[in-house]
Protein backbone atom coordinates (compact mmCIF):
# COMPACT_ATOMS: atom_id res chain seq x y z
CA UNK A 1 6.85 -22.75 -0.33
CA UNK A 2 5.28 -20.18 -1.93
CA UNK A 3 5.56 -17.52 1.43
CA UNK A 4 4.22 -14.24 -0.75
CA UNK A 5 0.91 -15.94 -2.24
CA UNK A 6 0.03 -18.54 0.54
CA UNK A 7 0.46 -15.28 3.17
CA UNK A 8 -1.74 -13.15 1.02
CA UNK A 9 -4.44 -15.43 0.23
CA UNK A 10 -4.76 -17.88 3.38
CA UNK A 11 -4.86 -21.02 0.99
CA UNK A 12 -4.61 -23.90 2.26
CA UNK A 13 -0.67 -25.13 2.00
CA UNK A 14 -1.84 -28.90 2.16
CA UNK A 15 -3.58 -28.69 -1.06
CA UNK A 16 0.20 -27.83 -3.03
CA UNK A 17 1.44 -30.85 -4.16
CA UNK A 18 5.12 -30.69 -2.46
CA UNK A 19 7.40 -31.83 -5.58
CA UNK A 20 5.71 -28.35 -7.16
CA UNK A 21 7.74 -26.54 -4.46
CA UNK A 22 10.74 -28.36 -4.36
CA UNK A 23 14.24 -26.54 -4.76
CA UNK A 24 14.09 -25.13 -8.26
CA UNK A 25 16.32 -23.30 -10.41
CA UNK A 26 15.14 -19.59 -10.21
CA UNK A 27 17.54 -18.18 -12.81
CA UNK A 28 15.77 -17.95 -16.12
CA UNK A 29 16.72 -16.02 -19.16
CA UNK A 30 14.54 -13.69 -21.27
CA UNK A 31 14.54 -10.33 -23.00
CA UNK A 32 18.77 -11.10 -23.40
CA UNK A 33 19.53 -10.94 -20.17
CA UNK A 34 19.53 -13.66 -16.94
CA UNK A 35 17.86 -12.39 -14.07
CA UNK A 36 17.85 -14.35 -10.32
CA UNK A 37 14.37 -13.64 -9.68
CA UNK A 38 15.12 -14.30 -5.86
CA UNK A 39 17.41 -12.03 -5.15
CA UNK A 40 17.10 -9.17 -8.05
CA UNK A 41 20.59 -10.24 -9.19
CA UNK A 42 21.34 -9.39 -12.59
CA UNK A 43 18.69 -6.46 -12.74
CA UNK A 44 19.27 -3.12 -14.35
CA UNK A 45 18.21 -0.51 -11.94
CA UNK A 46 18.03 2.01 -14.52
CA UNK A 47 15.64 -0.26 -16.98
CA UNK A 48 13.31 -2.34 -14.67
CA UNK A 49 10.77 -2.61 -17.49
CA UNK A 50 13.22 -4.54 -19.44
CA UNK A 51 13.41 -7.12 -16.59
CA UNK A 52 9.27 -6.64 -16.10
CA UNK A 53 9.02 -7.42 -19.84
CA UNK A 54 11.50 -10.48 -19.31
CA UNK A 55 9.81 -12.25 -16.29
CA UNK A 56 5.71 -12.07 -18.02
CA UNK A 57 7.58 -13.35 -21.34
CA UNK A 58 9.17 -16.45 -19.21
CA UNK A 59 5.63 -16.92 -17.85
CA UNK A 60 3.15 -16.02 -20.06
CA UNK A 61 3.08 -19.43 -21.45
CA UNK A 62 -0.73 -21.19 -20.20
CA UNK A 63 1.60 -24.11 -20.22
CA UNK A 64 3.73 -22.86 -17.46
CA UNK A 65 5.26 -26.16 -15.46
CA UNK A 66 3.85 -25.92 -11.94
CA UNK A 67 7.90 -26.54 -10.55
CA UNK A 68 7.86 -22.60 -11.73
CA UNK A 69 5.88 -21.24 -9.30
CA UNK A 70 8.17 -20.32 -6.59
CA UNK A 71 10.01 -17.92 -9.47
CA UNK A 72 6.12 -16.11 -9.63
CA UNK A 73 6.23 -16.20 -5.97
CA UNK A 74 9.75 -14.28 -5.55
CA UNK A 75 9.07 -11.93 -7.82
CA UNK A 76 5.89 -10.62 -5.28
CA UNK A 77 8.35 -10.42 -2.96
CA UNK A 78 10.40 -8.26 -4.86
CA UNK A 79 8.28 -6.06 -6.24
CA UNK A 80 6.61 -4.90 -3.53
CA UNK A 81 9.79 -4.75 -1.70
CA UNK A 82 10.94 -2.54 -4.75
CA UNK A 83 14.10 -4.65 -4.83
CA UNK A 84 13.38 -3.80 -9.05
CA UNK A 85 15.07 -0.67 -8.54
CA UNK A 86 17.27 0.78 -6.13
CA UNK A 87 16.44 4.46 -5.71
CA UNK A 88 16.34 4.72 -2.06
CA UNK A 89 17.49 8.46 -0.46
CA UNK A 90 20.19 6.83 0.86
CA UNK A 91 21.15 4.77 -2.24
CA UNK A 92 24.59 5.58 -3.89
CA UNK A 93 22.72 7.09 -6.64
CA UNK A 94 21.09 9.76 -4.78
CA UNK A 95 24.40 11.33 -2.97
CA UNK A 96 26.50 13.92 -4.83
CA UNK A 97 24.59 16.66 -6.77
CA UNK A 98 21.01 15.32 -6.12
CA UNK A 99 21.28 15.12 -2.26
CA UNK A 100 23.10 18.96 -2.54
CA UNK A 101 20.00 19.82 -4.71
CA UNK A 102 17.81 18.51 -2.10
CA UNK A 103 19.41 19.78 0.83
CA UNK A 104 19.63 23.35 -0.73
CA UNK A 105 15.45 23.05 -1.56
CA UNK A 106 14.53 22.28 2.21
CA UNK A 107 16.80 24.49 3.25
CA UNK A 108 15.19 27.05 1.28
CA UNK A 109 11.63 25.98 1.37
CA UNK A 110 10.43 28.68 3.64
CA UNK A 111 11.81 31.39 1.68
CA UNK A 112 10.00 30.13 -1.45
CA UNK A 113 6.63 31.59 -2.31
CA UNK A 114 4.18 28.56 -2.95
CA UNK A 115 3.58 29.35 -6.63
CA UNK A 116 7.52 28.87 -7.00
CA UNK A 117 7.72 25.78 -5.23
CA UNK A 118 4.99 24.33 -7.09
CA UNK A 119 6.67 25.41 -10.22
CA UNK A 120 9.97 23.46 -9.10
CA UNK A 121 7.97 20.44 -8.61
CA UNK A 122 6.43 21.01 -12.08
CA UNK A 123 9.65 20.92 -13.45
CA UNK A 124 11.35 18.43 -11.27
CA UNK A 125 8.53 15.63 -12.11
CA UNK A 126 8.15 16.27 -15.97
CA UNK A 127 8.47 13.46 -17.90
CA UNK A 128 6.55 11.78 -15.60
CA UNK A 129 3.68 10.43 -18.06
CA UNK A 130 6.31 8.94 -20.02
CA UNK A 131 7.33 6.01 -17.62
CA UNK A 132 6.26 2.85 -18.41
CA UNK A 133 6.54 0.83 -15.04
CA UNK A 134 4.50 1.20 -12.65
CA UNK A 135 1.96 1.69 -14.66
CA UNK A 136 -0.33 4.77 -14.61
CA UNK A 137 -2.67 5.47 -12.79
CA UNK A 138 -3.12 2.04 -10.79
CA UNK A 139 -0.36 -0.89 -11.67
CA UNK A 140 -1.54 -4.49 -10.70
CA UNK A 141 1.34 -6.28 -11.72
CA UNK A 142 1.38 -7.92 -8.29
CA UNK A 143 -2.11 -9.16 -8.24
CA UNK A 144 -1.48 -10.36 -11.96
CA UNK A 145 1.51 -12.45 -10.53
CA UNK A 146 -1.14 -13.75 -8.56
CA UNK A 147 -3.50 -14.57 -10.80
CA UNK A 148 -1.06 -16.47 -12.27
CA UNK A 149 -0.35 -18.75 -9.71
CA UNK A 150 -3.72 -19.34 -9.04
CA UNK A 151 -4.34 -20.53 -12.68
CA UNK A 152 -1.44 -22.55 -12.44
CA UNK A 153 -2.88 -24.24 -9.05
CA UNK A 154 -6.34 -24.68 -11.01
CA UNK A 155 -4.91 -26.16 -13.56
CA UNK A 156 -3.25 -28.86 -11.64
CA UNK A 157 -5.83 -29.66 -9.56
CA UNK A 158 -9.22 -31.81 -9.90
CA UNK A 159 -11.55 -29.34 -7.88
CA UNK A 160 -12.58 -26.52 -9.88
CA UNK A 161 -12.73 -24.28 -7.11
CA UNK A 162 -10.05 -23.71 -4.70
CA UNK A 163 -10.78 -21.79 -1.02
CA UNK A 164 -9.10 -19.32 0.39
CA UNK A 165 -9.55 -16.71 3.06
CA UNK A 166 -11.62 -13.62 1.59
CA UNK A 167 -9.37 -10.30 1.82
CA UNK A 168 -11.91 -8.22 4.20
CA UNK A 169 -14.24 -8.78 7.05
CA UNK A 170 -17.86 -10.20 6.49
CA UNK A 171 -16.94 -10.87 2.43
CA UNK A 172 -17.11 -6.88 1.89
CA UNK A 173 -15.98 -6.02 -1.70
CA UNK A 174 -12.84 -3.57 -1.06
CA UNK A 175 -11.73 -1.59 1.57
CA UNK A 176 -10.80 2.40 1.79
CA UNK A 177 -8.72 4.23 4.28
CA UNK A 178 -8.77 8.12 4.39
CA UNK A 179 -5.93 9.80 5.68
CA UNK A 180 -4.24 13.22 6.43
CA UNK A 181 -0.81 13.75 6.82
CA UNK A 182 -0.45 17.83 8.59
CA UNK A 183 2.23 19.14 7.19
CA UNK A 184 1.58 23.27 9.03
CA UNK A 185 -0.04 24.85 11.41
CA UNK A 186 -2.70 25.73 9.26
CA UNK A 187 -3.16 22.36 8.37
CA UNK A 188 -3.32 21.87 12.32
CA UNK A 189 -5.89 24.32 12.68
CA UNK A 190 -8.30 22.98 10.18
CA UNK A 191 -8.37 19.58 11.11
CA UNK A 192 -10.87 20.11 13.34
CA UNK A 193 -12.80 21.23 10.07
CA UNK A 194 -12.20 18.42 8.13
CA UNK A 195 -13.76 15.92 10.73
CA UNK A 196 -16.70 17.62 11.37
CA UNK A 197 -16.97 17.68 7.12
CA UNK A 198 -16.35 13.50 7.40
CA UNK A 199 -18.86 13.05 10.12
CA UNK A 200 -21.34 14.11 8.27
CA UNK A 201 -20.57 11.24 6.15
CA UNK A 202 -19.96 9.02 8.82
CA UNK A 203 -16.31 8.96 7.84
CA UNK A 204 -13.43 8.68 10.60
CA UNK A 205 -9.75 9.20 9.15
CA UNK A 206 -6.13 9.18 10.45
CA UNK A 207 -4.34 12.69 10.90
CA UNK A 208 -0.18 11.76 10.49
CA UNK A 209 1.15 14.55 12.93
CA UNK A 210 4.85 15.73 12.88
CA UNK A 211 5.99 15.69 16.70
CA UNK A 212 8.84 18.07 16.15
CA UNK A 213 9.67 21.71 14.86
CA UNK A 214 6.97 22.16 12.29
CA UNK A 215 4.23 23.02 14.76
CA UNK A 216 3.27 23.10 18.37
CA UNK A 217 1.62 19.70 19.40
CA UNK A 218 -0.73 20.47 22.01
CA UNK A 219 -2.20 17.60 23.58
CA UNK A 220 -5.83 18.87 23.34
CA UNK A 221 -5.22 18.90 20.05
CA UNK A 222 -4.33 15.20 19.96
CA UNK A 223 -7.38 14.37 22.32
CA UNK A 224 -9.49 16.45 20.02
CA UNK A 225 -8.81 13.45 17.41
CA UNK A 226 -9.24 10.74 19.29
CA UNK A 227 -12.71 12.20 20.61
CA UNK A 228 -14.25 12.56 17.07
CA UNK A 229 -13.32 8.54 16.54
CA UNK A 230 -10.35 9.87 14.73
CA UNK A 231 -6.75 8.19 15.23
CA UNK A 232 -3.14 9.85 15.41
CA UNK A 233 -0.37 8.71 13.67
CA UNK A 234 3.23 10.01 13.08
CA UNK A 235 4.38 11.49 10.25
CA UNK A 236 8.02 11.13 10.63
CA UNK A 237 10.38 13.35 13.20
CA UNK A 238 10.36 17.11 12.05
CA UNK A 239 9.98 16.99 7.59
CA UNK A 240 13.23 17.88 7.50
CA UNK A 241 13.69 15.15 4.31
CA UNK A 242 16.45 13.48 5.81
CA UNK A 243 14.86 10.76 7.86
CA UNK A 244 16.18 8.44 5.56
CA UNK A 245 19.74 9.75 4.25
CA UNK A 246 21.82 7.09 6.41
CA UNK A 247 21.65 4.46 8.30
CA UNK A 248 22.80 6.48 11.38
CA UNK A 249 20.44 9.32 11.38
CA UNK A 250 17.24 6.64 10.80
CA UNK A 251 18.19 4.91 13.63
CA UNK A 252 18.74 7.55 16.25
CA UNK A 253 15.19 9.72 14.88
CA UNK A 254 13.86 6.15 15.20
CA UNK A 255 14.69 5.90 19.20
CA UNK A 256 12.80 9.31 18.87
CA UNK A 257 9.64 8.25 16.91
CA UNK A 258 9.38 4.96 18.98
CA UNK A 259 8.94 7.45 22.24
CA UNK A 260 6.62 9.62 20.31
CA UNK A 261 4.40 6.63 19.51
CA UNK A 262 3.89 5.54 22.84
CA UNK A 263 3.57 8.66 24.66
CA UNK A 264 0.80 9.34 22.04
CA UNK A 265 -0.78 5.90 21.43
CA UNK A 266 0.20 5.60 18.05
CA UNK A 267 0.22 2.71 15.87
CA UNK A 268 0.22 3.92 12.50
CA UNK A 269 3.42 5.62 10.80
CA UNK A 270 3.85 7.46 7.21
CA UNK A 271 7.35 8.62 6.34
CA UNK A 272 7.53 12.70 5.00
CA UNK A 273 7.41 12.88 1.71
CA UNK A 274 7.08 9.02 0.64
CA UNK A 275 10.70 8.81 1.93
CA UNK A 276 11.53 5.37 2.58
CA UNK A 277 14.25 2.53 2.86
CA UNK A 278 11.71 -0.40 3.64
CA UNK A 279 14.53 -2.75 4.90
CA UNK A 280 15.24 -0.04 7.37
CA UNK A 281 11.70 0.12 8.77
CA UNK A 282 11.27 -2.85 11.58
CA UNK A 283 13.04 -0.49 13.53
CA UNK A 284 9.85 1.06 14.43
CA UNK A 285 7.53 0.14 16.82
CA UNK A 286 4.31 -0.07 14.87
CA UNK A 287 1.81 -1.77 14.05
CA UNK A 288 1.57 -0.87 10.40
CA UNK A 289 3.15 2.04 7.86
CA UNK A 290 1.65 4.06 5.33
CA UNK A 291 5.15 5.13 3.56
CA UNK A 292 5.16 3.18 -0.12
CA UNK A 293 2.87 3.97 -3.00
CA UNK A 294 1.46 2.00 -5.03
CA UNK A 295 3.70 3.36 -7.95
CA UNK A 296 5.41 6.68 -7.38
CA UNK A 297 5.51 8.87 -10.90
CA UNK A 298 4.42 12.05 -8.76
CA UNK A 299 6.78 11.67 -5.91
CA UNK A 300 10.56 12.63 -5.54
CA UNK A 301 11.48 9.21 -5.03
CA UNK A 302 10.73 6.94 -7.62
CA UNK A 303 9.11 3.27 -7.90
CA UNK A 304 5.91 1.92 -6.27
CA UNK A 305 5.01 -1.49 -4.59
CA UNK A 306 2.67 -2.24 -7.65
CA UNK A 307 0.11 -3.45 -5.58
CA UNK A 308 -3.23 -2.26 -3.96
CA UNK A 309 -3.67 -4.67 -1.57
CA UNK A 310 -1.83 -4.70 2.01
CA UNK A 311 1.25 -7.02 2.54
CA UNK A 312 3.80 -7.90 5.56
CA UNK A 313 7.39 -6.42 6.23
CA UNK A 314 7.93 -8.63 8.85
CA UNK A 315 5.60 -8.19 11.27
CA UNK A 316 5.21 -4.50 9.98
CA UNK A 317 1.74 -4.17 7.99
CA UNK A 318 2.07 -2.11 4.51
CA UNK A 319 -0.89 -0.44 3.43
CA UNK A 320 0.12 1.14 0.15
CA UNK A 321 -0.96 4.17 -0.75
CA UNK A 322 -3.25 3.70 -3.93
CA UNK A 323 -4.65 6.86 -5.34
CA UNK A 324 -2.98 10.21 -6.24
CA UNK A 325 -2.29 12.95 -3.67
CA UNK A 326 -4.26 15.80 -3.04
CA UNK A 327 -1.10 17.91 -4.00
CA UNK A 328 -0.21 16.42 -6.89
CA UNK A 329 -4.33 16.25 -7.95
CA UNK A 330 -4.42 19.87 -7.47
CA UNK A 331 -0.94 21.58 -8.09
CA UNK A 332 1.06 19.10 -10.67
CA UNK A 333 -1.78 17.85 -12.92
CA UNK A 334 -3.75 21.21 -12.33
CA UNK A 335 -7.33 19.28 -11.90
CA UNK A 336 -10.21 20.55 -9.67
CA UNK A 337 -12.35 17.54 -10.19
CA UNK A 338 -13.04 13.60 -9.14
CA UNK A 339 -12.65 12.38 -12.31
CA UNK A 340 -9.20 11.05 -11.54
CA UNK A 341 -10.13 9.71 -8.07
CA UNK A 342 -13.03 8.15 -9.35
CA UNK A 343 -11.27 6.21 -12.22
CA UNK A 344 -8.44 4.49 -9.90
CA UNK A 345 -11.23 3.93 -7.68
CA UNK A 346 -13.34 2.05 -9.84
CA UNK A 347 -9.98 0.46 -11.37
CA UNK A 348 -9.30 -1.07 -7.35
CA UNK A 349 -12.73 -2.12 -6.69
CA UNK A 350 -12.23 -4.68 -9.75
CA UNK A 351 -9.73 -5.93 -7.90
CA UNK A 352 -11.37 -5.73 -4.45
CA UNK A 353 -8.46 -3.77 -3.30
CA UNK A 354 -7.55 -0.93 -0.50
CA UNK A 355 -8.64 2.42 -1.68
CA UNK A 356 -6.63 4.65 0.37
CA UNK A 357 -5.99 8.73 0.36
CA UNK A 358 -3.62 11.42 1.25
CA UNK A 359 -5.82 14.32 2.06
CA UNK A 360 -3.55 16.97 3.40
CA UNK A 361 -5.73 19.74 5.81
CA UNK A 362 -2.92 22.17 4.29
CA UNK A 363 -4.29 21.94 1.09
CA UNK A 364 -8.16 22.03 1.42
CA UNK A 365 -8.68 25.17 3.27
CA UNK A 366 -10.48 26.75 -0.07
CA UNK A 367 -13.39 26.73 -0.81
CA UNK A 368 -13.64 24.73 -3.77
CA UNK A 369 -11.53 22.49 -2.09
CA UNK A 370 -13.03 21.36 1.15
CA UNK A 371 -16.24 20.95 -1.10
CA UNK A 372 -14.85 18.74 -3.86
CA UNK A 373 -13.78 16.85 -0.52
CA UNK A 374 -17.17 17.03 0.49
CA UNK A 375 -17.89 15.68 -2.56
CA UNK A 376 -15.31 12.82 -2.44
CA UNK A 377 -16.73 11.71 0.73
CA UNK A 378 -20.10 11.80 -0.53
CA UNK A 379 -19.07 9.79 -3.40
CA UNK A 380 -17.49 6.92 -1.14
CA UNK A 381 -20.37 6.70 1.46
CA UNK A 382 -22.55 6.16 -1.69
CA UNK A 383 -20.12 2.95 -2.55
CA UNK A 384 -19.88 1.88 0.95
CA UNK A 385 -23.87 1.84 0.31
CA UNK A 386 -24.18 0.18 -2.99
CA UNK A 387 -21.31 -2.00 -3.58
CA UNK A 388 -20.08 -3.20 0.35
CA UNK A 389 -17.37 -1.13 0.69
CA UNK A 390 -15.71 -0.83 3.73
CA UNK A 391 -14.28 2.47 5.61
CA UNK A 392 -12.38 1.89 8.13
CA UNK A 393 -9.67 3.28 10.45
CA UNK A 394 -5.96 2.04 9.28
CA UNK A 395 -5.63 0.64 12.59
CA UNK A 396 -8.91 -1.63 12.25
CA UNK A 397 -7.40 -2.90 8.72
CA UNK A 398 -4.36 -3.61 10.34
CA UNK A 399 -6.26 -5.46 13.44
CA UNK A 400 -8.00 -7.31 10.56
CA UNK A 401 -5.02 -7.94 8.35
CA UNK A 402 -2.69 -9.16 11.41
CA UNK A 403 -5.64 -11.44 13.10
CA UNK A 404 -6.46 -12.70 9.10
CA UNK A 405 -2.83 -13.75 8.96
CA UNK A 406 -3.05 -16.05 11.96
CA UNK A 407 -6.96 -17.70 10.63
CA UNK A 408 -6.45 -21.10 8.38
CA UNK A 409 -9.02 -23.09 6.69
CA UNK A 410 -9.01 -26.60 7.69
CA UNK A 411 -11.43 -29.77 6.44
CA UNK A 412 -14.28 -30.63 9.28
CA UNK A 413 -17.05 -33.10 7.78
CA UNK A 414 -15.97 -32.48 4.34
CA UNK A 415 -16.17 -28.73 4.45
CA UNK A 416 -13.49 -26.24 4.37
CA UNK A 417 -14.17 -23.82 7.85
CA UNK A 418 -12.32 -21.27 9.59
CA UNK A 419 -10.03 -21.25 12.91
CA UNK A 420 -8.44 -18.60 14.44
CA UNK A 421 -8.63 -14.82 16.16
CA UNK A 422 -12.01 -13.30 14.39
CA UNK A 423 -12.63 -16.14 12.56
CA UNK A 424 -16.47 -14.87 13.05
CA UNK A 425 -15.81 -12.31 10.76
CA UNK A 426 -13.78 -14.28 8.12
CA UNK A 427 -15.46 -15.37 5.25
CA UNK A 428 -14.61 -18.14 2.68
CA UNK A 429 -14.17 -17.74 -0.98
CA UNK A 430 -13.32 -19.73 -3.65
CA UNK A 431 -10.84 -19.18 -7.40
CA UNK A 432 -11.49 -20.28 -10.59
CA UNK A 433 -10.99 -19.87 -13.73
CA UNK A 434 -14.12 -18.30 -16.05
CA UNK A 435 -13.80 -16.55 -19.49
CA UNK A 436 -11.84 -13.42 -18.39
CA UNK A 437 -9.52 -15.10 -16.36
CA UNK A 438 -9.37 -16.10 -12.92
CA UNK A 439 -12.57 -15.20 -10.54
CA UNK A 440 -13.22 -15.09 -7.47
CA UNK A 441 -16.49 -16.20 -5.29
CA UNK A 442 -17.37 -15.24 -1.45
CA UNK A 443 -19.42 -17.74 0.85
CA UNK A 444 -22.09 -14.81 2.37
CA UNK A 445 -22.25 -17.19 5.85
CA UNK A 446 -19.31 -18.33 7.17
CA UNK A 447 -19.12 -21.70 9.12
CA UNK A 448 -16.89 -20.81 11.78
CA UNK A 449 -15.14 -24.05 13.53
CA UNK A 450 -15.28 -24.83 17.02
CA UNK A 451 -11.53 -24.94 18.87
CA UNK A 452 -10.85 -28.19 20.72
């Protein structure tokens, strides 16, 4: 019954006419090959494009039968599941030479001088602007598969507005998360820095802190967060890069991590590296994780959620990472500017997404750094100003996200109002379908219904 898009958006599920839903076929054929859009079957891992290409040619009909939509509504599911392509660290693919290769590099890592290392990730990555899924810099093939289904709901039904819950609190336009994932103990030492830089912007971030090996974890230092309206996260066991090599050695570091998170208060988790095995990850205790991008061309493993809006694992809260690293900003495509930042920015307002940064304290310690962050903060306070967005803590968006997922709109007096936890907050909107596609409009006072 449409799980992906009726999750996501709140919309009412009384207002799909049930034979739409009904048990369909969900095999199709396109581009020469049959795909079970379900289950992934059928997919070439190597070529996920061709199967991209195959699934928008099925559907890009305007005449689309509305029995169809469950195939859109799988195909959400497995995108940002990355069930398109199975690169995983512990996939079959990745053991032999390329796990000796990677073993041998961490191994190593502290004999290399940075300029080398950067120079191996030069070389490891190139080719990267040639890919053509995920697309670069920000791919919204997600919210296009929505879209989709909305049109298709529009079409088939006699209002020409249809409500739904609006994605953030009090109808704000997108969202933005900063975050820091300390990777050294100089990154350690400057966070301290870095907050005092954001509070003068009233900014308030997450630091992702490694519990094990990498540094000493002193728990002034954790305190020192939490008293500048900061919030601690983990960031995996020790950055060894093999949290995610096997079954066996996620699931004891997991027993670890879970302890970790409760001794500090944690709620929020990013995996080293972008490592990740998402069907792995309800076996940690959090509230939400920070470990898929929203497509991965600068990261060691490849792939992306193609989304920039949050979604469920489970009861586990995603919140993609959107924009480009700090690293990768400064060291792989060699820029010292916003301009980059500022386009996928302006590319995820339009679709009232998440914003959200890896800012590494490692990396900012210049000069010219920690003021082009200066300058990045500047440059998002001034949106938060002018255009409603909203900066919050991961763990508030998650708050929001979780307490959003339990809110429904139900019909009181002939108006559509909202019940459920921070309902207050909620605000209504309403799809339709204008000249550039479908559009969205956001009640600015919400009627909030009274429980009984």
């Amino acid at each position: 019954m449409l799980t992906n898009f009726l999750d996501h958006t709140r919309y009412p599920e009384s207002l799909i006419d049930s034979p739409a839903t009904g048990p369909q076929s969900r095999i199709f054929a396109g581009a020469g090959a049959k795909v079970d859009v379900s289950t992934g079957v059928g997919l070439s891992n190597s070529d996920p494009i061709h199967w991209l290409n195959a699934l928008q040619s099925f559907h890009g009909n305007g005449n689309m039968p509305i029995e169809k939509l469950q195939e859109l509504d799988n195909a959400i599911g497995i995108l940002r599941l990355e069930k398109y392509i199975d690169n995983s660290i512990s996939s079959e693919e990745q053991t032999g030479i390329k796990s000796l290769v990677r073993d041998c590099y961490y191994w190593l890592r502290p004999l290399f001088p940075v300029s080398f290392r950067k120079y191996l990730q030069r070389m490891a990555l190139r080719g990267w602007d040639s890919k053509a899924f995920p697309a670069w810099p920000v791919d919204f093939t997600t919210e296009k598969l929505m879209d989709a289904i909305w049109r298709q709901l529009l079409n088939a039904q006699t209002p020409k507005e249809l409500p739904f819950i609006w994605f953030w609190p009090e109808g704000q336009s997108s969202c933005c998360i900063m975050t820091h994932d300390v990777e050294t103990a100089l990154g350690r030492d400057f966070c301290g820095t870095m907050m005092q830089i954001e509070k003068r912007h009233g900014i308030y971030s997450a630091f992702e802190v490694v519990p094990e090996q990498r540094y000493e974890v002193p728990e002034e230092f954790l305190q020192g967060i939490r008293d500048n309206g900061c919030e601690v996260c983990l960031h995996g066991l020790n950055h060894d890069g093999h949290l995610f090599t096997s079954k066996a050695v996620f699931s004891e570091r997991a027993k670890k991590i879970n302890a970790y998170a409760e001794k500090w208060r944690a709620v929020g988790f990013r995996s080293p590296v972008m490592y990740r095995n998402l069907s792995w990850l309800p076996e940690l205790r959090f509230s939400y994780d920070m470990s898929v991008p929203n497509m991965a061309h600068l990261d060691p493993q490849h792939g992306g959620c193609c989304t920039v809006m949050p979604y469920f694992i489970g009861d586990l809260l995603e919140l993609p990472l959107t924009t480009t690293q700090d690293y990768s900003l400064f060291h792989i495509l060699q820029q010292r500017s916003l301009d980059l930042w500022k386009k996928q920015i302006a590319m995820i307002q339009q679709r009232y997404g998440l914003v959200s940064f890896i800012v590494h304290p490692d990396y900012v310690t210049e000069k010219w750094a920690s003021e082009l962050y200066n300058d990045l903060l500047a440059y998002l306070s001034e949106l938060r100003s002018s255009q409603g967005m909203w900066i919050a803590l991961p763990r508030d968006v998650a708050d929001w996200w979780k307490a959003r997922r339990q809110m429904k709109l139900v019909q009181q007096g002939g108006a559509w109002k909202i019940e459920g936890p921070q309902a207050e907050r909620a605000r209504i909107a309403y799809a339709s379908l204008g000249a550039n596609g479908v559009q969205f409009r956001v009640e600015k006072a919400q009627p909030i219904a009274v429980a009984r």
